[in-house]
PDB file of N, CA and C in Angstrom:
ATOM      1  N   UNK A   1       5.679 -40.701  36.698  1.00  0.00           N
ATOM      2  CA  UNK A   1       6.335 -39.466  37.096  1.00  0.00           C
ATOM      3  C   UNK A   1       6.338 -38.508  35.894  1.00  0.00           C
ATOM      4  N   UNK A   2       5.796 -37.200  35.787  1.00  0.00           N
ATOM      5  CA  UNK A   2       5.460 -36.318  35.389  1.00  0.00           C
ATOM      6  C   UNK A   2       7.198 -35.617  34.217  1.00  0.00           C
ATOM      7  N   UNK A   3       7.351 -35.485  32.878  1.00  0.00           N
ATOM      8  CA  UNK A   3       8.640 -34.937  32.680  1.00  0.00           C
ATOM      9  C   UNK A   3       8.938 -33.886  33.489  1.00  0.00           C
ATOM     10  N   UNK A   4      10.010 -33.769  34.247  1.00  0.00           N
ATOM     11  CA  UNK A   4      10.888 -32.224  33.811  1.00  0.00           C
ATOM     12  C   UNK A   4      10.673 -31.145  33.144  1.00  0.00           C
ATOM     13  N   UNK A   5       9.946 -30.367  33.446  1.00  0.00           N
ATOM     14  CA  UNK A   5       9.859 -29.419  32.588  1.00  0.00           C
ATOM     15  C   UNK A   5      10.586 -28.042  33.032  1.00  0.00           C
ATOM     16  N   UNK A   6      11.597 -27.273  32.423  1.00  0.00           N
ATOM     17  CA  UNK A   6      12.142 -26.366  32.986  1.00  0.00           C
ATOM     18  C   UNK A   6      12.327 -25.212  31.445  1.00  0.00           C
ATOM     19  N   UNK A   7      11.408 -24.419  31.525  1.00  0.00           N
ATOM     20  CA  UNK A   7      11.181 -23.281  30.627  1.00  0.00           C
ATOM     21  C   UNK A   7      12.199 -22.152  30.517  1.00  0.00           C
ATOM     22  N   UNK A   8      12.860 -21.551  29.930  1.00  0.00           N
ATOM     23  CA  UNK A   8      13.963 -20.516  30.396  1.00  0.00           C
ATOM     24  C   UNK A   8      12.805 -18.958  29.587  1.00  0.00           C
ATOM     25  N   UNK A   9      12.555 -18.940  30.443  1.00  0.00           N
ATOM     26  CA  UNK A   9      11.536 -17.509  29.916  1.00  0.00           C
ATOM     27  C   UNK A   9      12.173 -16.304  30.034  1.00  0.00           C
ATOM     28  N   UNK A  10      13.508 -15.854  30.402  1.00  0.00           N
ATOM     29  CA  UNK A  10      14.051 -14.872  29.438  1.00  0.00           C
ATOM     30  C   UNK A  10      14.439 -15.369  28.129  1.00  0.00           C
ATOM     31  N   UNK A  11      14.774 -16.395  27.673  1.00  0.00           N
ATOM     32  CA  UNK A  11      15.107 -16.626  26.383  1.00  0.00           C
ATOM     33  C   UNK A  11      13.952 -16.416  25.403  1.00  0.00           C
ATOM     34  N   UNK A  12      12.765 -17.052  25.976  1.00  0.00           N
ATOM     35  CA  UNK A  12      11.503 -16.574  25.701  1.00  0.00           C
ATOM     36  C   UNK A  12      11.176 -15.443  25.213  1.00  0.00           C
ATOM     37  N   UNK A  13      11.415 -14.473  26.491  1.00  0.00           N
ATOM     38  CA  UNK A  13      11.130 -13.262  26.204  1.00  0.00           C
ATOM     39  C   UNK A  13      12.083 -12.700  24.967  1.00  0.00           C
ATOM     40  N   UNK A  14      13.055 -13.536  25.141  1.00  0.00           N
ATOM     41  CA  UNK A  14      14.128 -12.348  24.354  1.00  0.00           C
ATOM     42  C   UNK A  14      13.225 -12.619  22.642  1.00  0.00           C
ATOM     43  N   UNK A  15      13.041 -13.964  22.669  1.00  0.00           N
ATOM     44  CA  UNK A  15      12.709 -14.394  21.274  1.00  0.00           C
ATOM     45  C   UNK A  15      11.566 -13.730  20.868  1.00  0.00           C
ATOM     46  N   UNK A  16      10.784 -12.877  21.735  1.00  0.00           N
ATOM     47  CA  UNK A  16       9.422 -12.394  21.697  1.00  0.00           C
ATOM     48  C   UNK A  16       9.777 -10.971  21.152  1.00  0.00           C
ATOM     49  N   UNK A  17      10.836 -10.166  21.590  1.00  0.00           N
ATOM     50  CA  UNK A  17      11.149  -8.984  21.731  1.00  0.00           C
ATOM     51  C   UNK A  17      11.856  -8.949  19.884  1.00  0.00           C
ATOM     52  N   UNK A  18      12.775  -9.890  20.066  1.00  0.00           N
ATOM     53  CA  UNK A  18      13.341 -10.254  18.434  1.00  0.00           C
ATOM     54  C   UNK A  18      12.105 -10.544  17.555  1.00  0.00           C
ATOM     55  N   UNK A  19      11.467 -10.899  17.717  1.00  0.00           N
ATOM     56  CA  UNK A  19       9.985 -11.010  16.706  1.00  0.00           C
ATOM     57  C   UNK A  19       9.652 -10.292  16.926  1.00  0.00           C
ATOM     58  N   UNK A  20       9.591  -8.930  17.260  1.00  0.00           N
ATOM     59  CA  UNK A  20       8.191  -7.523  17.749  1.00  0.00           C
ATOM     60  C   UNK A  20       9.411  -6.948  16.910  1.00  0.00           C
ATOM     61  N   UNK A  21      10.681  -6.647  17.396  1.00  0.00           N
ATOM     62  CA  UNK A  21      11.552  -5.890  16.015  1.00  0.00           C
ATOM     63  C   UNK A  21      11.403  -6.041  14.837  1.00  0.00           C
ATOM     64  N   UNK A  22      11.539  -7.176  14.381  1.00  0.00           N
ATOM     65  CA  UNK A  22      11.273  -7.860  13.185  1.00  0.00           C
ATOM     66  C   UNK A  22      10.433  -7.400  12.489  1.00  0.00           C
ATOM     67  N   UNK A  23       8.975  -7.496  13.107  1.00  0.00           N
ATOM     68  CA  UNK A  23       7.940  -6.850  12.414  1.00  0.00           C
ATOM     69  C   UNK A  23       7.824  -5.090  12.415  1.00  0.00           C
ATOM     70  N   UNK A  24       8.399  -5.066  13.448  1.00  0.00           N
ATOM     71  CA  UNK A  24       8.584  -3.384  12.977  1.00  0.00           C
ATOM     72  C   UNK A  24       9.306  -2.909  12.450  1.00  0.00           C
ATOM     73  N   UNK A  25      10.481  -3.589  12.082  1.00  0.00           N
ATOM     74  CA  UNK A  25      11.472  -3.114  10.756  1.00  0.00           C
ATOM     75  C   UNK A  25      11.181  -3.130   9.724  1.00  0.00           C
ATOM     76  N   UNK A  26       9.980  -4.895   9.558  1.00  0.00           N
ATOM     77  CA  UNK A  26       9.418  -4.721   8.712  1.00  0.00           C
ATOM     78  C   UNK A  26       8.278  -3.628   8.169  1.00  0.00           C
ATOM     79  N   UNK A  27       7.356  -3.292   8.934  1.00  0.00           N
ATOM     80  CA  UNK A  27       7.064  -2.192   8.887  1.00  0.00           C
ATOM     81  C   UNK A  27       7.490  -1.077   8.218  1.00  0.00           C
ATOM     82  N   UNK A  28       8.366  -0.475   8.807  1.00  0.00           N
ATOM     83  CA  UNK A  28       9.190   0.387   8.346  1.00  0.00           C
ATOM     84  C   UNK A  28       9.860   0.142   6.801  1.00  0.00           C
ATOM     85  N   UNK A  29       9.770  -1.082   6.752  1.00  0.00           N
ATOM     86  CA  UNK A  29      10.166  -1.429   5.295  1.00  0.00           C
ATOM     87  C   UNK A  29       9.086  -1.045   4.207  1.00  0.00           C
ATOM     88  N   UNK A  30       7.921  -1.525   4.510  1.00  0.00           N
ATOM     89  CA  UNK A  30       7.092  -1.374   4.012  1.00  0.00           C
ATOM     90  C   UNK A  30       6.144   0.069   3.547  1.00  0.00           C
ATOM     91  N   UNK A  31       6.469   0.814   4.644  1.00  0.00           N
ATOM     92  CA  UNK A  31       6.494   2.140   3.924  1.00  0.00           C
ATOM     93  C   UNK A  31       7.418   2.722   2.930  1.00  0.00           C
ATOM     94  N   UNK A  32       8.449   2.190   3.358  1.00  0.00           N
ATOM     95  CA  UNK A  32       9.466   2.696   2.211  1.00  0.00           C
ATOM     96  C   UNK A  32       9.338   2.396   0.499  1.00  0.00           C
ATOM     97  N   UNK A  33       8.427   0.637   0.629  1.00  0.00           N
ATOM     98  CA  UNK A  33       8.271   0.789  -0.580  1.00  0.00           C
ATOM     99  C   UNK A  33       6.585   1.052  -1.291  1.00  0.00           C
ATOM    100  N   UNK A  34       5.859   1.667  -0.280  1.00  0.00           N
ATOM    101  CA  UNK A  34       4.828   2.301  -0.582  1.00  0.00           C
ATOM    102  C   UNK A  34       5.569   3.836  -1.684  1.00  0.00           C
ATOM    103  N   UNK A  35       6.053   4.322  -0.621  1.00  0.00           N
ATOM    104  CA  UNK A  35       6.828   5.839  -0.638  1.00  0.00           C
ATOM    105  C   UNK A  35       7.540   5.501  -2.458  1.00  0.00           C
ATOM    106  N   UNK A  36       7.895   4.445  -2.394  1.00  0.00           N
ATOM    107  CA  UNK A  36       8.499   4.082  -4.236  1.00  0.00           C
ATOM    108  C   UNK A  36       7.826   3.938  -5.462  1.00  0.00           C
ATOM    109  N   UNK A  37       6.451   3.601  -4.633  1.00  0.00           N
ATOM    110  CA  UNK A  37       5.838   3.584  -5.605  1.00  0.00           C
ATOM    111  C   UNK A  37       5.132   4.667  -6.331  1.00  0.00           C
ATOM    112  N   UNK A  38       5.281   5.963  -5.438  1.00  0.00           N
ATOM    113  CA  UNK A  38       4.700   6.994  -5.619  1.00  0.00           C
ATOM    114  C   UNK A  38       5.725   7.900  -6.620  1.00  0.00           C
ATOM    115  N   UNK A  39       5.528   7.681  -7.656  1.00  0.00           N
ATOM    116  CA  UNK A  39       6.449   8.173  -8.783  1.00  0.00           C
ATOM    117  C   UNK A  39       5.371   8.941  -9.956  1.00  0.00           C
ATOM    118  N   UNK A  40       6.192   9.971 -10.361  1.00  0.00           N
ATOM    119  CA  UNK A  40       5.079  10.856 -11.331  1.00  0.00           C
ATOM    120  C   UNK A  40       4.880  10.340 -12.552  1.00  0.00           C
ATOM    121  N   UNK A  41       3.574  10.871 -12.646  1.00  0.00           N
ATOM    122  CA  UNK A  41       3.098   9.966 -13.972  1.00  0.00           C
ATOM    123  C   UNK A  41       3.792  10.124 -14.994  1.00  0.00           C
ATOM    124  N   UNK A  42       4.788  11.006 -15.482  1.00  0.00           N
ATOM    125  CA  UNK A  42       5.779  11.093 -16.595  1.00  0.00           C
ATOM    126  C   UNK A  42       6.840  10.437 -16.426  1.00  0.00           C
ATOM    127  N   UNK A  43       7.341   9.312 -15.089  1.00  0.00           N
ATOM    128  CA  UNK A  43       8.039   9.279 -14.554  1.00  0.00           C
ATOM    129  C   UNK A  43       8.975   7.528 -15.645  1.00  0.00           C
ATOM    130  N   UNK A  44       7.629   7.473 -16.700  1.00  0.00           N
ATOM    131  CA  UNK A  44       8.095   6.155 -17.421  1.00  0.00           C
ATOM    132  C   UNK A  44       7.809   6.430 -18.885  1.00  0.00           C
ATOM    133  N   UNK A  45       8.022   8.246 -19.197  1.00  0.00           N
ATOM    134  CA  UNK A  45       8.388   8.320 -20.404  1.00  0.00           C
ATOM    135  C   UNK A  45       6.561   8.830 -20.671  1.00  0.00           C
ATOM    136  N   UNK A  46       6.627   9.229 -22.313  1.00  0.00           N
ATOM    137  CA  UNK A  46       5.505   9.500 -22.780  1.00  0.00           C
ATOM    138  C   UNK A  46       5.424   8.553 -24.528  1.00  0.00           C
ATOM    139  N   UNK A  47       5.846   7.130 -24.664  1.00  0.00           N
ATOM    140  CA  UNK A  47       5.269   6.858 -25.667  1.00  0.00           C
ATOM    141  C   UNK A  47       4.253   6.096 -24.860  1.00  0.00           C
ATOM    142  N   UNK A  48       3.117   5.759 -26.182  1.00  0.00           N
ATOM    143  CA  UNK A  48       1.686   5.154 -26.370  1.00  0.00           C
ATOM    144  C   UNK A  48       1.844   3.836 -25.745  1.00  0.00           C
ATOM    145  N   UNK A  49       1.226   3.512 -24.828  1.00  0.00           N
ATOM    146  CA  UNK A  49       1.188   2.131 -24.405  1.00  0.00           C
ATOM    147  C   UNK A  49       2.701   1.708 -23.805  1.00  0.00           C
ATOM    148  N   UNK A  50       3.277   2.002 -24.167  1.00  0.00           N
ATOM    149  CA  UNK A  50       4.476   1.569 -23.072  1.00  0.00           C
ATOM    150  C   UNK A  50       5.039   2.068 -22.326  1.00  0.00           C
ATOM    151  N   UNK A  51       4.513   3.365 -22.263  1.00  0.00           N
ATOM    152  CA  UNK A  51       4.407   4.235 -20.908  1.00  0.00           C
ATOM    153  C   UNK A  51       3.875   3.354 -19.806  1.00  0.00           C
ATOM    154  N   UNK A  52       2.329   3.498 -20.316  1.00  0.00           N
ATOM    155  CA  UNK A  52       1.452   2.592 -19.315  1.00  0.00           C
ATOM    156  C   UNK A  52       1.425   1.079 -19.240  1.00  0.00           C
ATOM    157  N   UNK A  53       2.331   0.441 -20.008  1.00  0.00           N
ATOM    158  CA  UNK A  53       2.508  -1.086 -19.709  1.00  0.00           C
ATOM    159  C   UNK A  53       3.750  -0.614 -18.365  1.00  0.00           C
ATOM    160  N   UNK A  54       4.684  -0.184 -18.579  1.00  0.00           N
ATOM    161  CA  UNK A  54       5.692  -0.163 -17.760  1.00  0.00           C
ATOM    162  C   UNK A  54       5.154   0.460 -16.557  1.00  0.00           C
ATOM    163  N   UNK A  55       4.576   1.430 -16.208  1.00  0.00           N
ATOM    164  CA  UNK A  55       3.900   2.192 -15.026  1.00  0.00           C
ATOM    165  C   UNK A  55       3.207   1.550 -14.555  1.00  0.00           C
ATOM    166  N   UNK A  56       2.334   0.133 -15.039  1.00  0.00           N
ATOM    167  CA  UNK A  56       1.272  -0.683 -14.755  1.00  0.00           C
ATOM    168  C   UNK A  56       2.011  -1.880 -13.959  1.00  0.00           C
ATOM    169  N   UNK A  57       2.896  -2.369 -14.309  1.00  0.00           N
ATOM    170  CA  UNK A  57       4.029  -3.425 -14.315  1.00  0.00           C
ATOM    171  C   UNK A  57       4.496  -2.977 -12.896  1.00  0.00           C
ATOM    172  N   UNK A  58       5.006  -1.360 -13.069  1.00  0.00           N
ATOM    173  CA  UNK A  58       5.973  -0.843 -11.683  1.00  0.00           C
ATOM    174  C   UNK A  58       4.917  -0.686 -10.343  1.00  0.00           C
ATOM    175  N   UNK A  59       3.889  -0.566 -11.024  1.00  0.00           N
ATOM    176  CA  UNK A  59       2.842  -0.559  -9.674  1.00  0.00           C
ATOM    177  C   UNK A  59       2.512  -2.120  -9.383  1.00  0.00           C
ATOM    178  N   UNK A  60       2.316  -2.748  -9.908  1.00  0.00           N
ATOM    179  CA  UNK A  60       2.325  -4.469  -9.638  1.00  0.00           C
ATOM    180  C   UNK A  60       2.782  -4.652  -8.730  1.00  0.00           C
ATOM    181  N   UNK A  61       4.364  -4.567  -9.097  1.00  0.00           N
ATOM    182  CA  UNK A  61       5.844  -4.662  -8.319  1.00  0.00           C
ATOM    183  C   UNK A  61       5.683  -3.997  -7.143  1.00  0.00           C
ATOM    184  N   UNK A  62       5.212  -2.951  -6.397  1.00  0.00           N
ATOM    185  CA  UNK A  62       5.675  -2.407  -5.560  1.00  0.00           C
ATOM    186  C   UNK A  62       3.531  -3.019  -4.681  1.00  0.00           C
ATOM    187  N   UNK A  63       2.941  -3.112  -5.507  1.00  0.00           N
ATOM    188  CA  UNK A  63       1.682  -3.663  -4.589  1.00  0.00           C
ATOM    189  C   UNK A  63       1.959  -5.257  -3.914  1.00  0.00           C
ATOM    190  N   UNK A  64       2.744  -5.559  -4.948  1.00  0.00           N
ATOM    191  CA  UNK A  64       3.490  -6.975  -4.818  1.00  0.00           C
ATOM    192  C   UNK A  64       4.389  -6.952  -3.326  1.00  0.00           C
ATOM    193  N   UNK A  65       5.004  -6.235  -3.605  1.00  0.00           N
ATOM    194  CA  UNK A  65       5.800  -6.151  -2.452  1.00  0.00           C
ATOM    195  C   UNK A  65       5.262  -5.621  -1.194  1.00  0.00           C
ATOM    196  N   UNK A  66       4.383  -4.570  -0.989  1.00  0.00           N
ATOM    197  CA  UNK A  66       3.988  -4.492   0.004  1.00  0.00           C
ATOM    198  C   UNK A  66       2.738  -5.494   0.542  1.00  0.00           C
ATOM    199  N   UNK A  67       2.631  -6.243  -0.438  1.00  0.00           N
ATOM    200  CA  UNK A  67       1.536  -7.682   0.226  1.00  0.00           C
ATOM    201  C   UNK A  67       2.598  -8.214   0.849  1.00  0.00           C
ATOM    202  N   UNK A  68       3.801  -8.605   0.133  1.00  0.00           N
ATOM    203  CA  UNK A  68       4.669  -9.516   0.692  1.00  0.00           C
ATOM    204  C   UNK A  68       5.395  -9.079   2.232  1.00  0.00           C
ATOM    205  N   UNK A  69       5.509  -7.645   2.425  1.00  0.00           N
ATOM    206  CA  UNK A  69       5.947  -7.248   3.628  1.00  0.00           C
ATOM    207  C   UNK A  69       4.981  -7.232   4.955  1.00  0.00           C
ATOM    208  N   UNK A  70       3.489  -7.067   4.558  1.00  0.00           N
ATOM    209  CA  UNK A  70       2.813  -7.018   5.308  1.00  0.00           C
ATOM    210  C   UNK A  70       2.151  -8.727   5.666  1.00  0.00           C
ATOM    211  N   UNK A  71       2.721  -9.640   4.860  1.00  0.00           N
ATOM    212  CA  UNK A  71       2.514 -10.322   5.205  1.00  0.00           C
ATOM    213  C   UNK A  71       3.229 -11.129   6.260  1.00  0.00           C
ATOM    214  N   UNK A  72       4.592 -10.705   6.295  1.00  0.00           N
ATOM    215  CA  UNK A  72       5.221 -10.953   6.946  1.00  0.00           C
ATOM    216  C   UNK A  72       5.560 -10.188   8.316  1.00  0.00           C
ATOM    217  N   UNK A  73       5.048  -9.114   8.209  1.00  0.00           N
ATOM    218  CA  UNK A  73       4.947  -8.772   9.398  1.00  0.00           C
ATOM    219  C   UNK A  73       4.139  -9.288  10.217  1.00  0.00           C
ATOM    220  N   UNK A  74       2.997  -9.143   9.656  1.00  0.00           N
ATOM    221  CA  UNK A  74       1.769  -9.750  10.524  1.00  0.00           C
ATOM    222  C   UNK A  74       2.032 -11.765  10.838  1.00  0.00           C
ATOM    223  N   UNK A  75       3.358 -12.462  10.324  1.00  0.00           N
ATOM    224  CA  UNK A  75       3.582 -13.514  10.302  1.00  0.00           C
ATOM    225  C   UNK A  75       4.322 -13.122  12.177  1.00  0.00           C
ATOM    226  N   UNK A  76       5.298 -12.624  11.956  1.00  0.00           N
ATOM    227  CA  UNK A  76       6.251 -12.601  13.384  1.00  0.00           C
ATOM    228  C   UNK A  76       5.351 -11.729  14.030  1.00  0.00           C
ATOM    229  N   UNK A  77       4.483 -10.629  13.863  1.00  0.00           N
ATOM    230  CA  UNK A  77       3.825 -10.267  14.999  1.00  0.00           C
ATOM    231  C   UNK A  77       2.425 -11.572  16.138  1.00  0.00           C
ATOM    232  N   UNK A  78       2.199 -12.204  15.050  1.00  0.00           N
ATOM    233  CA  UNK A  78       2.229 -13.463  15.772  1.00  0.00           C
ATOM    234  C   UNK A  78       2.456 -14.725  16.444  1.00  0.00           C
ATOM    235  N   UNK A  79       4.253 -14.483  15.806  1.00  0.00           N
ATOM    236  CA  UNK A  79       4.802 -15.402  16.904  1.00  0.00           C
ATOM    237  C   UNK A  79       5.111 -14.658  18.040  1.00  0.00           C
ATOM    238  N   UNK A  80       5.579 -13.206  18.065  1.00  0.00           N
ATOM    239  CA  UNK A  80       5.552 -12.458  19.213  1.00  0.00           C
ATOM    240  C   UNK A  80       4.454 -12.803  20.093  1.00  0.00           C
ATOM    241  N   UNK A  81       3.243 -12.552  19.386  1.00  0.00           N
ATOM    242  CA  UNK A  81       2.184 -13.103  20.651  1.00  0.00           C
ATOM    243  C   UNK A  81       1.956 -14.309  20.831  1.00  0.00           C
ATOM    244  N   UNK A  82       2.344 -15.382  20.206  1.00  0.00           N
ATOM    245  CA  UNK A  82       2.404 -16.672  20.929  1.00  0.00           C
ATOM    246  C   UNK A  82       3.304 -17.500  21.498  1.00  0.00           C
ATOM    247  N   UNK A  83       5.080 -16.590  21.616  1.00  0.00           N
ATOM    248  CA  UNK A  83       5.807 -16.129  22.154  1.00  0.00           C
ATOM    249  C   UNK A  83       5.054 -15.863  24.068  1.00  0.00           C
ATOM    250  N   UNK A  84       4.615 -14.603  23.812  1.00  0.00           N
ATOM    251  CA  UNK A  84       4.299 -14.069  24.895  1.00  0.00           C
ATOM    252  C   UNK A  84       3.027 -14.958  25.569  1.00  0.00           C
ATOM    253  N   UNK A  85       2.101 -15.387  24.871  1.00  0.00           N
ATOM    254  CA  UNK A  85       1.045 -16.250  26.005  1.00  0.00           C
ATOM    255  C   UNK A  85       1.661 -17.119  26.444  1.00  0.00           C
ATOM    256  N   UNK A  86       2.582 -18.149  25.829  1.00  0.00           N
ATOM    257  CA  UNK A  86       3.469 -18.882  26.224  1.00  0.00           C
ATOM    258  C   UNK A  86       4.430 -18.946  27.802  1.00  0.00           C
ATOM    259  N   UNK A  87       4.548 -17.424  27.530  1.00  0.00           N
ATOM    260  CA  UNK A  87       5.699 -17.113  29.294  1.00  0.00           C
ATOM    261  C   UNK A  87       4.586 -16.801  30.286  1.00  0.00           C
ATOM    262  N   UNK A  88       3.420 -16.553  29.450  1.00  0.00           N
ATOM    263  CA  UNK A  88       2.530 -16.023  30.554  1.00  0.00           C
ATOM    264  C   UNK A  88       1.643 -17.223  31.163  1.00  0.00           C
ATOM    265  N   UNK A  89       1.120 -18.137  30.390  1.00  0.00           N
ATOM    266  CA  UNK A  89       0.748 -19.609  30.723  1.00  0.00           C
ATOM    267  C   UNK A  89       1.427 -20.015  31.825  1.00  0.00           C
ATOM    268  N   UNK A  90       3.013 -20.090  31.164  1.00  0.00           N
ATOM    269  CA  UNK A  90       4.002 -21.003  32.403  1.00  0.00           C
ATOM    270  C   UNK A  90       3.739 -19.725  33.713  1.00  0.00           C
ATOM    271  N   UNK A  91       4.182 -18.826  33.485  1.00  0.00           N
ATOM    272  CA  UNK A  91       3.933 -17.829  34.883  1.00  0.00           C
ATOM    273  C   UNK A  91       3.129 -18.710  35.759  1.00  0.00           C
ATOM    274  N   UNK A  92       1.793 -18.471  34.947  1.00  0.00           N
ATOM    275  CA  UNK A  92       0.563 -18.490  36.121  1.00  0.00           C
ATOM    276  C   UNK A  92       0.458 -20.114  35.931  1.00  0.00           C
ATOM    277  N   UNK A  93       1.238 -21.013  35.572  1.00  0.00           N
ATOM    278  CA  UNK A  93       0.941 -22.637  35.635  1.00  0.00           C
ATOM    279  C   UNK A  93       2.012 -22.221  37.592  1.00  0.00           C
ATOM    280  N   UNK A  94       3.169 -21.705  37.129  1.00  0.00           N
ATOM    281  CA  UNK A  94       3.731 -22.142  37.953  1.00  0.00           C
ATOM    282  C   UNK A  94       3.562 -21.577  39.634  1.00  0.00           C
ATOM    283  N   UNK A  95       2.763 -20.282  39.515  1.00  0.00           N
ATOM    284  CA  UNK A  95       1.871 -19.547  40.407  1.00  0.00           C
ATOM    285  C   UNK A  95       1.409 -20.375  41.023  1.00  0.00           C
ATOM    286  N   UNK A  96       0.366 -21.514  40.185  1.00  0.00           N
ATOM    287  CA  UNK A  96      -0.493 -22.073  40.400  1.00  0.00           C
ATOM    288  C   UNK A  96      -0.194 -23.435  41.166  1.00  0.00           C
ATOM    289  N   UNK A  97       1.314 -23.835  40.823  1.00  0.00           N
ATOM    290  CA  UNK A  97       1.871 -25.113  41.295  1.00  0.00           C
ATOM    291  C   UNK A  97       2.118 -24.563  42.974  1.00  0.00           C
ATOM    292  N   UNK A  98       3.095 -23.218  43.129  1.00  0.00           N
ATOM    293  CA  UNK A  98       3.231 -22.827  43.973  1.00  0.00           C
ATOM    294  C   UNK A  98       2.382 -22.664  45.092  1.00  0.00           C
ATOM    295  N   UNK A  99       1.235 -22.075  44.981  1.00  0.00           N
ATOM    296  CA  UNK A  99       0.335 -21.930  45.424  1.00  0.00           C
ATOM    297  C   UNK A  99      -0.193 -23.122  46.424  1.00  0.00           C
ATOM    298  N   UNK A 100      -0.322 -24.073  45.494  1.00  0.00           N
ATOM    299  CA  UNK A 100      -0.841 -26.325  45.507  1.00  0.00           C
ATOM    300  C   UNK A 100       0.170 -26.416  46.879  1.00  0.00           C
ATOM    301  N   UNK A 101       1.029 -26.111  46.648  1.00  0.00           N
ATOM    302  CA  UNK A 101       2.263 -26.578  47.747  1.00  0.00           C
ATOM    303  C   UNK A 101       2.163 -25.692  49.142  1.00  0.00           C
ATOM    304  N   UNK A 102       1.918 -24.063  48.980  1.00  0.00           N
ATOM    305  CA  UNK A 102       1.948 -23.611  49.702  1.00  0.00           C
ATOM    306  C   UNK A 102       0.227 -24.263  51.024  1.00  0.00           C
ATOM    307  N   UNK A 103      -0.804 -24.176  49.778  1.00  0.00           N
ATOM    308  CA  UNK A 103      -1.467 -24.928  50.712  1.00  0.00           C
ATOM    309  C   UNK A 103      -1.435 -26.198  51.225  1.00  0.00           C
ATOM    310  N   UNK A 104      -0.724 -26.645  50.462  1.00  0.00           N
ATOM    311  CA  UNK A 104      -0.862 -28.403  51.229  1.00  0.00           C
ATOM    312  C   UNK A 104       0.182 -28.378  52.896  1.00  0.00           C
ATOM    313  N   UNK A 105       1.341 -27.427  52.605  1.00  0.00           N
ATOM    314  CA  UNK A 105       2.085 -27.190  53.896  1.00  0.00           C
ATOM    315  C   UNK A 105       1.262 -26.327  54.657  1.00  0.00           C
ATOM    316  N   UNK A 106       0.535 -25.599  54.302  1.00  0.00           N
ATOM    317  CA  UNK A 106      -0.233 -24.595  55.930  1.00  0.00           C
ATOM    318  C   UNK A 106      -0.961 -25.655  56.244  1.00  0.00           C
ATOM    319  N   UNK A 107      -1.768 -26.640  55.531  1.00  0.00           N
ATOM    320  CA  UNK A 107      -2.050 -27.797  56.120  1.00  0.00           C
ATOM    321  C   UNK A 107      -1.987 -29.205  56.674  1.00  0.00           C
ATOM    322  N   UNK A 108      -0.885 -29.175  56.706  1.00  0.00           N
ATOM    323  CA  UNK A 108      -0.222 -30.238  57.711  1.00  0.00           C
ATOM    324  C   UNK A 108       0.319 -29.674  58.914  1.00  0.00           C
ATOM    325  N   UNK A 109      -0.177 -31.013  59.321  1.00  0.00           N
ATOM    326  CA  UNK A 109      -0.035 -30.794  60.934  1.00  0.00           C
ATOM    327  C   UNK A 109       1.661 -30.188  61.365  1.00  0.00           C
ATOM    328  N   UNK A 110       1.694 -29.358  61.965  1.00  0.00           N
ATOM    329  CA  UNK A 110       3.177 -28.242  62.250  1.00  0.00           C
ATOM    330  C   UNK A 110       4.005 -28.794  63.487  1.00  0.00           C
TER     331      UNK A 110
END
C-alpha cells in the first residue's frame, strides 16, 4: 500500500512567494550597495598611496558584497522555482490520478 501523501500547497505557495521577496529585497539591497560604492575619487583623501590603498580596499568591500548579495539572491530565486515546479508536479500528478478514476468509473458497468 502506497504512503499517504497529502501536500498542503498553499503553504507551498506561501513558501514560494517568501523566497521571490527575499530575493527581491535582496535585490534591492544590492543596488544600494553598488550606489556606495560610487564615491568620488577625493573621497579617501589625497596622500600618496594611501589614498589608493584605501579606495582600492573600499572597492573590494563593496564588489565583495555585491557578489555576496547576488549570490544570494539568485540562491532563493531558485528555491522559489523549485518551490513552484513542486505545486505544479503535484497539480498535474493529482489531475492525473483524478482523471485514472474518473475513467475507470465511466467504465464500469452502471
Amino acid at each position: 500500500m502506497p504512503p499517504d501523501i497529502d501536500v498542503d500547497v498553499q503553504a507551498v505557495r506561501r513558501l514560494e512567494t517568501a523566497a521571490k521577496q527575499v530575493a527581491s529585497s535582496l535585490s534591492a539591497l544590492e543596488s544600494q550597495i553598488a550606489s556606495a560604492g560610487d564615491v568620488p575619487s577625493d573621497a579617501f583623501g589625497h596622500l600618496p598611496f594611501a589614498s589608493d590603498m584605501l579606495r582600492d580596499k573600499y572597492a573590494e568591500q563593496v564588489t565583495g558584497g555585491i557578489e555576496l548579495f547576488t549570490s544570494a539572491q539568485g540562491a532563493f530565486d531558485r528555491v522559489a522555482t523549485a518551490l513552484s515546479d513542486t505545486v505544479q508536479t503535484y497539480e498535474l500528478n493529482e489531475q492525473d490520478i483524478d482523471a485514472g478514476f474518473k475513467g475507470i468509473q465511466a467504465a464500469m458497468p452502471g
